[in-house]
Every structure is written in structure tokens, then in C-alpha cells.
PDB file of N, CA and C in Angstrom:
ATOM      1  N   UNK A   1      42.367-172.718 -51.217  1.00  0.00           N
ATOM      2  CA  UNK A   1      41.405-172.051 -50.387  1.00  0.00           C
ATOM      3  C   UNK A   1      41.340-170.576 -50.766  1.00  0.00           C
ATOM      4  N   UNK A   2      40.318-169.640 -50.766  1.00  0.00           N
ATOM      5  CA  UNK A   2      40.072-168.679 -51.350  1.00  0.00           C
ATOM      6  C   UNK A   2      40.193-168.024 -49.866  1.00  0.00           C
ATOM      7  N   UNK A   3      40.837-166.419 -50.303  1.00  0.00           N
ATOM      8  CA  UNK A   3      41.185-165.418 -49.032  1.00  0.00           C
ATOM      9  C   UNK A   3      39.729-164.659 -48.996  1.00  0.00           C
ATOM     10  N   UNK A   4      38.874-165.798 -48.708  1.00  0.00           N
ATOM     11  CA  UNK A   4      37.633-164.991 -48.368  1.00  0.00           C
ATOM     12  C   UNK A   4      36.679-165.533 -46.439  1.00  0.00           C
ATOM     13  N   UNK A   5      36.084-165.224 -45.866  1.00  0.00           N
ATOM     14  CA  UNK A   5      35.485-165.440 -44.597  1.00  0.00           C
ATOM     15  C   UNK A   5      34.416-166.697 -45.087  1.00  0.00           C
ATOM     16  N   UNK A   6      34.513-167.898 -44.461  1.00  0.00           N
ATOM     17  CA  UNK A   6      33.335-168.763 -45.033  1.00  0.00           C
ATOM     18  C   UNK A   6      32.108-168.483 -44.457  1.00  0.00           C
ATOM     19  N   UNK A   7      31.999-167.176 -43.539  1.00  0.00           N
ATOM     20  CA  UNK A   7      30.444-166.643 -42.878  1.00  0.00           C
ATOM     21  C   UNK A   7      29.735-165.799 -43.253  1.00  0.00           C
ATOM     22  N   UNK A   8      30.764-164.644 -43.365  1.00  0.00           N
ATOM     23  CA  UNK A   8      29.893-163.386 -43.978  1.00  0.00           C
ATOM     24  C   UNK A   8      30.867-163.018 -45.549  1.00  0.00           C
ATOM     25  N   UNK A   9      31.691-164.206 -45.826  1.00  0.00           N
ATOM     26  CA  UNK A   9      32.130-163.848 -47.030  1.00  0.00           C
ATOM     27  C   UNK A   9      33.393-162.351 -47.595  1.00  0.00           C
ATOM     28  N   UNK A  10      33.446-162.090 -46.259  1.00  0.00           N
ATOM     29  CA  UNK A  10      34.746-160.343 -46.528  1.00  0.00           C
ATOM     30  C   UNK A  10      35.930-161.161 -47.250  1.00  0.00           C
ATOM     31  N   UNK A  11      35.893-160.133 -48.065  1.00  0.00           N
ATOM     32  CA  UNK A  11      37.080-160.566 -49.029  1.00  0.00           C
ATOM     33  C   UNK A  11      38.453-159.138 -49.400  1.00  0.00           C
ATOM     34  N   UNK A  12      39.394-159.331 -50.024  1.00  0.00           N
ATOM     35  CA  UNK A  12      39.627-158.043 -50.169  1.00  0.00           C
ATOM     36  C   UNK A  12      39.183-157.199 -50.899  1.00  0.00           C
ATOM     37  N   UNK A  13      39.622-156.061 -50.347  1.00  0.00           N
ATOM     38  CA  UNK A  13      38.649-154.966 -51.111  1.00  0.00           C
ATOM     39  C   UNK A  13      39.858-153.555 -51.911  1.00  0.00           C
ATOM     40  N   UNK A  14      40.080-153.320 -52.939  1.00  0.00           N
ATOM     41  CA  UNK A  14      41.293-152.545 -53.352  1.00  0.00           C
ATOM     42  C   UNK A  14      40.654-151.263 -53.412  1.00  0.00           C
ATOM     43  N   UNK A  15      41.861-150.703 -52.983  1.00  0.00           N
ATOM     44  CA  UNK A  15      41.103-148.658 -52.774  1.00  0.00           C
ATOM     45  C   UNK A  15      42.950-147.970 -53.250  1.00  0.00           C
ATOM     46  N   UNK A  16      42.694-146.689 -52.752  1.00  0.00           N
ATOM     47  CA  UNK A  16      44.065-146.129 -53.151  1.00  0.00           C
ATOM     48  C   UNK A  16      44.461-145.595 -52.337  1.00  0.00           C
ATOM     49  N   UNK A  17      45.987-145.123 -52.478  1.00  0.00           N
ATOM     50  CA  UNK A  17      46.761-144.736 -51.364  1.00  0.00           C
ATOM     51  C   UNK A  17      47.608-143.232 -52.193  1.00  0.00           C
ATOM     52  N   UNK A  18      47.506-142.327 -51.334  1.00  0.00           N
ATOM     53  CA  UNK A  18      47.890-141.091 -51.842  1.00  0.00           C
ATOM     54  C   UNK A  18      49.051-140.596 -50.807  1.00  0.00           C
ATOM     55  N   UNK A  19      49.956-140.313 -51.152  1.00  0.00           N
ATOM     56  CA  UNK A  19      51.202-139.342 -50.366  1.00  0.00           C
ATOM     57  C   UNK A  19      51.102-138.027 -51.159  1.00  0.00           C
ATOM     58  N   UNK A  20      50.896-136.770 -50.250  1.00  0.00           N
ATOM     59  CA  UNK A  20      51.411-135.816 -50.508  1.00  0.00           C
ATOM     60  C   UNK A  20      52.463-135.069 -49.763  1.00  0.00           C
ATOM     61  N   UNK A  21      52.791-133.833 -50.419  1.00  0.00           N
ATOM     62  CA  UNK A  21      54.557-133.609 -50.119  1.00  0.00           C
ATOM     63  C   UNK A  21      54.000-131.803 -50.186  1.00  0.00           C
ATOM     64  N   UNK A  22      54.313-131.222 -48.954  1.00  0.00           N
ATOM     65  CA  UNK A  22      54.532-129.862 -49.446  1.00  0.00           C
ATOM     66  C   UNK A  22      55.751-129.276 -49.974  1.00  0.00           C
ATOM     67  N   UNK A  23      55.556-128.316 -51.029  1.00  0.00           N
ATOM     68  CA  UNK A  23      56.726-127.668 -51.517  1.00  0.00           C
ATOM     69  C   UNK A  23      57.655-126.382 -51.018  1.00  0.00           C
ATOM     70  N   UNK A  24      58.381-126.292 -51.203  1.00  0.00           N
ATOM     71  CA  UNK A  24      59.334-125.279 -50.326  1.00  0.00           C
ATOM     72  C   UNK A  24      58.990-123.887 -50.262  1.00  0.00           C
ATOM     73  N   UNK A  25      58.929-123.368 -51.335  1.00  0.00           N
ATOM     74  CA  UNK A  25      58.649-122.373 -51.800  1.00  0.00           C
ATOM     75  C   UNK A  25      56.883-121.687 -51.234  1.00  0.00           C
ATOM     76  N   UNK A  26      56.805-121.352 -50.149  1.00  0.00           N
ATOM     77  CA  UNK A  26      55.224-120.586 -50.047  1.00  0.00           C
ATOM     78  C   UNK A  26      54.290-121.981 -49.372  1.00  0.00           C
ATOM     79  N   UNK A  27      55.351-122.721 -48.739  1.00  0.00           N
ATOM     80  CA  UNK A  27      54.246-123.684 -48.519  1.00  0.00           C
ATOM     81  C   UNK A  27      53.351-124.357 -48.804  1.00  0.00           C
ATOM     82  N   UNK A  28      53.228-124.185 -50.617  1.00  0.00           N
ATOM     83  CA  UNK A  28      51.725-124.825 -51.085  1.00  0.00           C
ATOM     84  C   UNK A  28      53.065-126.175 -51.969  1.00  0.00           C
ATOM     85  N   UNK A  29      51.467-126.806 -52.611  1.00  0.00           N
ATOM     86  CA  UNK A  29      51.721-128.387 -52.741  1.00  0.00           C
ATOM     87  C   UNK A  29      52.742-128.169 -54.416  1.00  0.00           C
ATOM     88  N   UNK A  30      53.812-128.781 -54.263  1.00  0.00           N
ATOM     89  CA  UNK A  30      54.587-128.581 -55.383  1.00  0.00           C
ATOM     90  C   UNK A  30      53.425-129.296 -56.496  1.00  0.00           C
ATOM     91  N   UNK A  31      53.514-130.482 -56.512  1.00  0.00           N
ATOM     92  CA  UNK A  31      52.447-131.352 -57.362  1.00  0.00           C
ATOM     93  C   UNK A  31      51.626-132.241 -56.753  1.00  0.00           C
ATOM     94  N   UNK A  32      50.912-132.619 -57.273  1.00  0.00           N
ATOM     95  CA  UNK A  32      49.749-133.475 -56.746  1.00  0.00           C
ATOM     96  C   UNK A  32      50.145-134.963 -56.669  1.00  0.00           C
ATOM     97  N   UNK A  33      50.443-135.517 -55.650  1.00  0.00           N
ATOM     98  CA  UNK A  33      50.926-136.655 -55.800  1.00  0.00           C
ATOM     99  C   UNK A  33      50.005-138.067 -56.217  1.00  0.00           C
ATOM    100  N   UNK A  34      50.821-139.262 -56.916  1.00  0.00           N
ATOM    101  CA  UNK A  34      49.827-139.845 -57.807  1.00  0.00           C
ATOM    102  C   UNK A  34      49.458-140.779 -56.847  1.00  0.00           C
ATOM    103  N   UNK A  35      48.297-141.405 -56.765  1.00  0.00           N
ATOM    104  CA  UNK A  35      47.506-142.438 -56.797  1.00  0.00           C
ATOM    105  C   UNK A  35      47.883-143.672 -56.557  1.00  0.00           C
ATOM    106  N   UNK A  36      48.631-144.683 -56.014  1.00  0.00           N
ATOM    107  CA  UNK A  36      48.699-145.523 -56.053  1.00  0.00           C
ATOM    108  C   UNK A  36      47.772-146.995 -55.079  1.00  0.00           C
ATOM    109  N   UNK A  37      47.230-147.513 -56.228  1.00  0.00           N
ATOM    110  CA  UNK A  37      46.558-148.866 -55.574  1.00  0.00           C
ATOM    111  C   UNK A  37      46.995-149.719 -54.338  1.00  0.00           C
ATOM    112  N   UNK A  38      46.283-149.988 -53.784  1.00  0.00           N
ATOM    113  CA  UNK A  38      46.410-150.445 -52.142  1.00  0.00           C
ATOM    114  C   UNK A  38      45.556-152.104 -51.968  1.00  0.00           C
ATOM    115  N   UNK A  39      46.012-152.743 -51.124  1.00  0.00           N
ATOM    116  CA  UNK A  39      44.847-153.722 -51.381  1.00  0.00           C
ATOM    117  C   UNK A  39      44.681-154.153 -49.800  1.00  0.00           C
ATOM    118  N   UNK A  40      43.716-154.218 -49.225  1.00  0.00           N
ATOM    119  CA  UNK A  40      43.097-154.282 -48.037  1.00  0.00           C
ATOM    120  C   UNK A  40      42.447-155.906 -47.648  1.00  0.00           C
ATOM    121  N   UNK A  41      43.506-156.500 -46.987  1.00  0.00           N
ATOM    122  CA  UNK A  41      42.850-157.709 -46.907  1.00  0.00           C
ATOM    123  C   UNK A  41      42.334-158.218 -45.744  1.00  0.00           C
ATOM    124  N   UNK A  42      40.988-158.812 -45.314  1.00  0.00           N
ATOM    125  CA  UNK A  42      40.686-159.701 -44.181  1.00  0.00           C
ATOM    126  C   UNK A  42      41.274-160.183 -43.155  1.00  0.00           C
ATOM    127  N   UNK A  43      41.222-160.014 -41.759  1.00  0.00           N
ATOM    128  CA  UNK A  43      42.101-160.501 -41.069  1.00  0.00           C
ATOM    129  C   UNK A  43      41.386-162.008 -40.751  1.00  0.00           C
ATOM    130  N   UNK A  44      41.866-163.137 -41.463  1.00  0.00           N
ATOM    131  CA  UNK A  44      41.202-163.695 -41.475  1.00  0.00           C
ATOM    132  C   UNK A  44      42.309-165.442 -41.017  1.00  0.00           C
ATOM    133  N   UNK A  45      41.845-166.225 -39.888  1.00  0.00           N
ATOM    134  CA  UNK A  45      42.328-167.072 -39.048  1.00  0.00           C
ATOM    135  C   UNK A  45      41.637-168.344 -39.411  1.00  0.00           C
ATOM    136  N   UNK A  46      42.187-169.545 -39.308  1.00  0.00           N
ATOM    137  CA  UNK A  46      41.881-170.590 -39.448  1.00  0.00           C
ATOM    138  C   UNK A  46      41.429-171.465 -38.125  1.00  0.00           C
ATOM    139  N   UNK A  47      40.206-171.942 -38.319  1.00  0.00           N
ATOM    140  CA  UNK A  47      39.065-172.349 -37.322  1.00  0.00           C
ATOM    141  C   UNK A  47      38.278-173.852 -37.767  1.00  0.00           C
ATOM    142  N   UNK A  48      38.389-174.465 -36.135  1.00  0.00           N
ATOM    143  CA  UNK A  48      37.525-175.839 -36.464  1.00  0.00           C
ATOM    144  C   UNK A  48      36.324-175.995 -35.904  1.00  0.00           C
ATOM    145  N   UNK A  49      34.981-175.856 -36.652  1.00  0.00           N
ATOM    146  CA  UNK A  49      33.881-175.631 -36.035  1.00  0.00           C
ATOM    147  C   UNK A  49      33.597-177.307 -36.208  1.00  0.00           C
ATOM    148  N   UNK A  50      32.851-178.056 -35.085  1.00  0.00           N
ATOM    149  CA  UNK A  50      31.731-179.044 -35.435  1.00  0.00           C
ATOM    150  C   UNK A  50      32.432-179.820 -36.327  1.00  0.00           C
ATOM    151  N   UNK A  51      34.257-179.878 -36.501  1.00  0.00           N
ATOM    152  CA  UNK A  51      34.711-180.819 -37.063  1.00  0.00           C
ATOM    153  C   UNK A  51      35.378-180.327 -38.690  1.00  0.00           C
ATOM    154  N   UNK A  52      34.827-179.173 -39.359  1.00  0.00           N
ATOM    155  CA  UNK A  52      34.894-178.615 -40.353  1.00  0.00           C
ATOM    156  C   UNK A  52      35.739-177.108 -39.944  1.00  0.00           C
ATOM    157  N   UNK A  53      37.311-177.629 -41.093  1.00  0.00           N
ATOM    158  CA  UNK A  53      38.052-176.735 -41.148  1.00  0.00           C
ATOM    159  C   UNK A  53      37.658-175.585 -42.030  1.00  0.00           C
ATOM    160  N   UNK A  54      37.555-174.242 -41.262  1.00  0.00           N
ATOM    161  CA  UNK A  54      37.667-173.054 -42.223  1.00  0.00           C
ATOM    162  C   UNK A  54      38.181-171.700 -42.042  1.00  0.00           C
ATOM    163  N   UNK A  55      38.029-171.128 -43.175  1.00  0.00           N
ATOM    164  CA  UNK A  55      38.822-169.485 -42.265  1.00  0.00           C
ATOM    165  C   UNK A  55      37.770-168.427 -42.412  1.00  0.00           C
ATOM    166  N   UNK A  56      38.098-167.815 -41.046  1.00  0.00           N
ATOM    167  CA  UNK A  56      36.911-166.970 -40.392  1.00  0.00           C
ATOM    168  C   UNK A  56      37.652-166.011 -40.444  1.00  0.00           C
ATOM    169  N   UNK A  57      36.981-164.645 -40.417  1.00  0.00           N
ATOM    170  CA  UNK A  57      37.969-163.177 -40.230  1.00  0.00           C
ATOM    171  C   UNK A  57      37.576-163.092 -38.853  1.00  0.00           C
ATOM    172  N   UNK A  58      37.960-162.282 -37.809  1.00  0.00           N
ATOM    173  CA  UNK A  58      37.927-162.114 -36.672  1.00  0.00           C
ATOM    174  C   UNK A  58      37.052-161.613 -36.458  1.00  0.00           C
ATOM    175  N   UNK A  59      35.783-160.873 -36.393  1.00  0.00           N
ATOM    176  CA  UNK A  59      34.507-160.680 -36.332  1.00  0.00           C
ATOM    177  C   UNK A  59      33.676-161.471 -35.967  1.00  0.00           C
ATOM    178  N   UNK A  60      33.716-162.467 -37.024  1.00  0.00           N
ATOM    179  CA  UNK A  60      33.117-164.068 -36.852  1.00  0.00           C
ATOM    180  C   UNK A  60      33.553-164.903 -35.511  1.00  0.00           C
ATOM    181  N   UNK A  61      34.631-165.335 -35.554  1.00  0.00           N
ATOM    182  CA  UNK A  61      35.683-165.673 -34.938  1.00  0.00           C
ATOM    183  C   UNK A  61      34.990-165.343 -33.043  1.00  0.00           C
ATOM    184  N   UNK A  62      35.218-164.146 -33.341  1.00  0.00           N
ATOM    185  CA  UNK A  62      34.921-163.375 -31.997  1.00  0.00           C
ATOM    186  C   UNK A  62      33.303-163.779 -31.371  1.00  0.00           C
ATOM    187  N   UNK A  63      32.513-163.207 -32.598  1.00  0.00           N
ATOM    188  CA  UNK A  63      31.344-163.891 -32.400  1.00  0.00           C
ATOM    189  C   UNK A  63      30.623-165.263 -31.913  1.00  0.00           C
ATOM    190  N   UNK A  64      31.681-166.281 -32.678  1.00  0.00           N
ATOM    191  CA  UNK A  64      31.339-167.417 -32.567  1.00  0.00           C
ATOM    192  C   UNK A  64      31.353-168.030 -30.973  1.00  0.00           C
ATOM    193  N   UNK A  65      33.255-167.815 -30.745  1.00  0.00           N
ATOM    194  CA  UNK A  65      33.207-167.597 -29.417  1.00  0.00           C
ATOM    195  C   UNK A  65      32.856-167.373 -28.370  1.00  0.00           C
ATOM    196  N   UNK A  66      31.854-166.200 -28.438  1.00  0.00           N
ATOM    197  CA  UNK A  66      31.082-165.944 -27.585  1.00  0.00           C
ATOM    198  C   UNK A  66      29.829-166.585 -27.118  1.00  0.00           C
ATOM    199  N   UNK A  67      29.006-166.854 -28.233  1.00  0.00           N
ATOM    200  CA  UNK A  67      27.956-167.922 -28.687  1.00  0.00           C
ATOM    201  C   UNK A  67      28.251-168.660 -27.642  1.00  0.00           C
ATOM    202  N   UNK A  68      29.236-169.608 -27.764  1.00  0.00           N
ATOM    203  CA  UNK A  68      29.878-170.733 -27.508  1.00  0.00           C
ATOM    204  C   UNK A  68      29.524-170.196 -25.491  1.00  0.00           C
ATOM    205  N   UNK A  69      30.249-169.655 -25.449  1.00  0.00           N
ATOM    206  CA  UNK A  69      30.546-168.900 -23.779  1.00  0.00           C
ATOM    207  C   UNK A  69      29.445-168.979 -23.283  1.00  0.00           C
ATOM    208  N   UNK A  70      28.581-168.559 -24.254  1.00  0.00           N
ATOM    209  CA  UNK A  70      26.954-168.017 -23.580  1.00  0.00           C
ATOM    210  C   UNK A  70      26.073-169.142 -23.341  1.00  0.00           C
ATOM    211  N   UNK A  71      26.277-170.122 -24.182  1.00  0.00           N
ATOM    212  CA  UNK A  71      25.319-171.947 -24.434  1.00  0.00           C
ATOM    213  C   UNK A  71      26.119-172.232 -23.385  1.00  0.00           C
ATOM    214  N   UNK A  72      27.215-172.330 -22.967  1.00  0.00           N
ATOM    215  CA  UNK A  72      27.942-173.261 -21.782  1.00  0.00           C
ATOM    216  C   UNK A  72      27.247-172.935 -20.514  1.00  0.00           C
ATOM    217  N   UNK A  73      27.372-171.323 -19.805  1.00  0.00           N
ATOM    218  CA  UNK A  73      26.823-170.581 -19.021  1.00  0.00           C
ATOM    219  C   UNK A  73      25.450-170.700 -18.578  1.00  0.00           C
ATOM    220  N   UNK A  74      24.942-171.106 -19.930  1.00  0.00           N
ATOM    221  CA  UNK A  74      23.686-171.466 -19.639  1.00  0.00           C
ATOM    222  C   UNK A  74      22.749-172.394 -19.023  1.00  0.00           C
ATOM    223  N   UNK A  75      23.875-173.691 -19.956  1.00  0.00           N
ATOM    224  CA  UNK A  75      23.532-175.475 -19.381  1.00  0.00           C
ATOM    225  C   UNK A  75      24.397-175.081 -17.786  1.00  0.00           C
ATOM    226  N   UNK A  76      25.663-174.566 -17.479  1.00  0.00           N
ATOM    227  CA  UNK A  76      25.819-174.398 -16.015  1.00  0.00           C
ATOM    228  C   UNK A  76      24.581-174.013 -14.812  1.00  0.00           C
ATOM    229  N   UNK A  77      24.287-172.770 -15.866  1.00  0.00           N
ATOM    230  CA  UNK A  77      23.027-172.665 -14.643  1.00  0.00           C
ATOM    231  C   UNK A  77      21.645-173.044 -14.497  1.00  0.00           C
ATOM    232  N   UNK A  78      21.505-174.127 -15.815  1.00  0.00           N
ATOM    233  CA  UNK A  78      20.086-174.885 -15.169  1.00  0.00           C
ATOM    234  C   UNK A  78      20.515-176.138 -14.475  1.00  0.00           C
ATOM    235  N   UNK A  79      21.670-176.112 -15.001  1.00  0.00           N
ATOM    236  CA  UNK A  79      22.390-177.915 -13.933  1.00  0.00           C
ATOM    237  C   UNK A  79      22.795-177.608 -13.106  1.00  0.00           C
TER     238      UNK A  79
END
């Protein structure tokens, strides 16, 4: 199974991560600290819609849910 959302498709996305350090001397930055790659992944949960297993990130998830809340609420109050 691929670490991607089967709705809107979010997948991870890699960016960078920087630490800097001030230096002793005068308060300014001894060196520039390097760059290191980060990887940012989906919070993404496993869900059974209509019988079909898949994984949703929580956005969806949340969404769907609600959907769901709102069609029930509804048939309640014409019955």
C-alpha cells in the first residue's frame, strides 16, 4: 500500500531542517548551520468506506464523518 491519501492523494512532502547556534564571542552566529533534509509525512489512518479498505489522512477522515452525521440527521428529521 502506498503512504499516500486514496482522496485527495497527500503524500509526503521533503523540505529542510536548519539548527542554528549562537556564538560566544559578541553574540553573533559562529557558523551557519547546515541544512539537513526532513521528511513530512501524512497523518494518514486506515478506513472502511461502503465495504472498501483504505487510508485516508485526517482531513478526509474528518470530512467524511461528518457527511455521514449530516445524511443521518437528515433522514431523522423527515421521519
Amino acid at each position: 500500500m502506498s503512504q499516500q491519501c486514496f482522496i485527495c492523494a497527500k503524500a509526503r512532502q521533503i523540505g529542510r531542517q536548519s539548527r542554528h547556534k549562537r556564538g560566544v564571542a559578541g553574540k553573533q552566529w559562529a557558523k551557519r548551520a547546515q541544512k539537513t533534509v526532513k521528511v513530512f509525512k501524512p497523518n494518514l489512518h486506515p478506513a472502511t468506506i461502503n465495504g472498501v479498505q483504505m487510508l485516508l489522512c485526517m482531513k478526509c477522515l474528518k470530512r467524511i464523518k461528518k457527511e455521514q452525521a449530516d445524511l443521518e440527521e437528515k433522514k431523522a428529521v423527515t421521519a
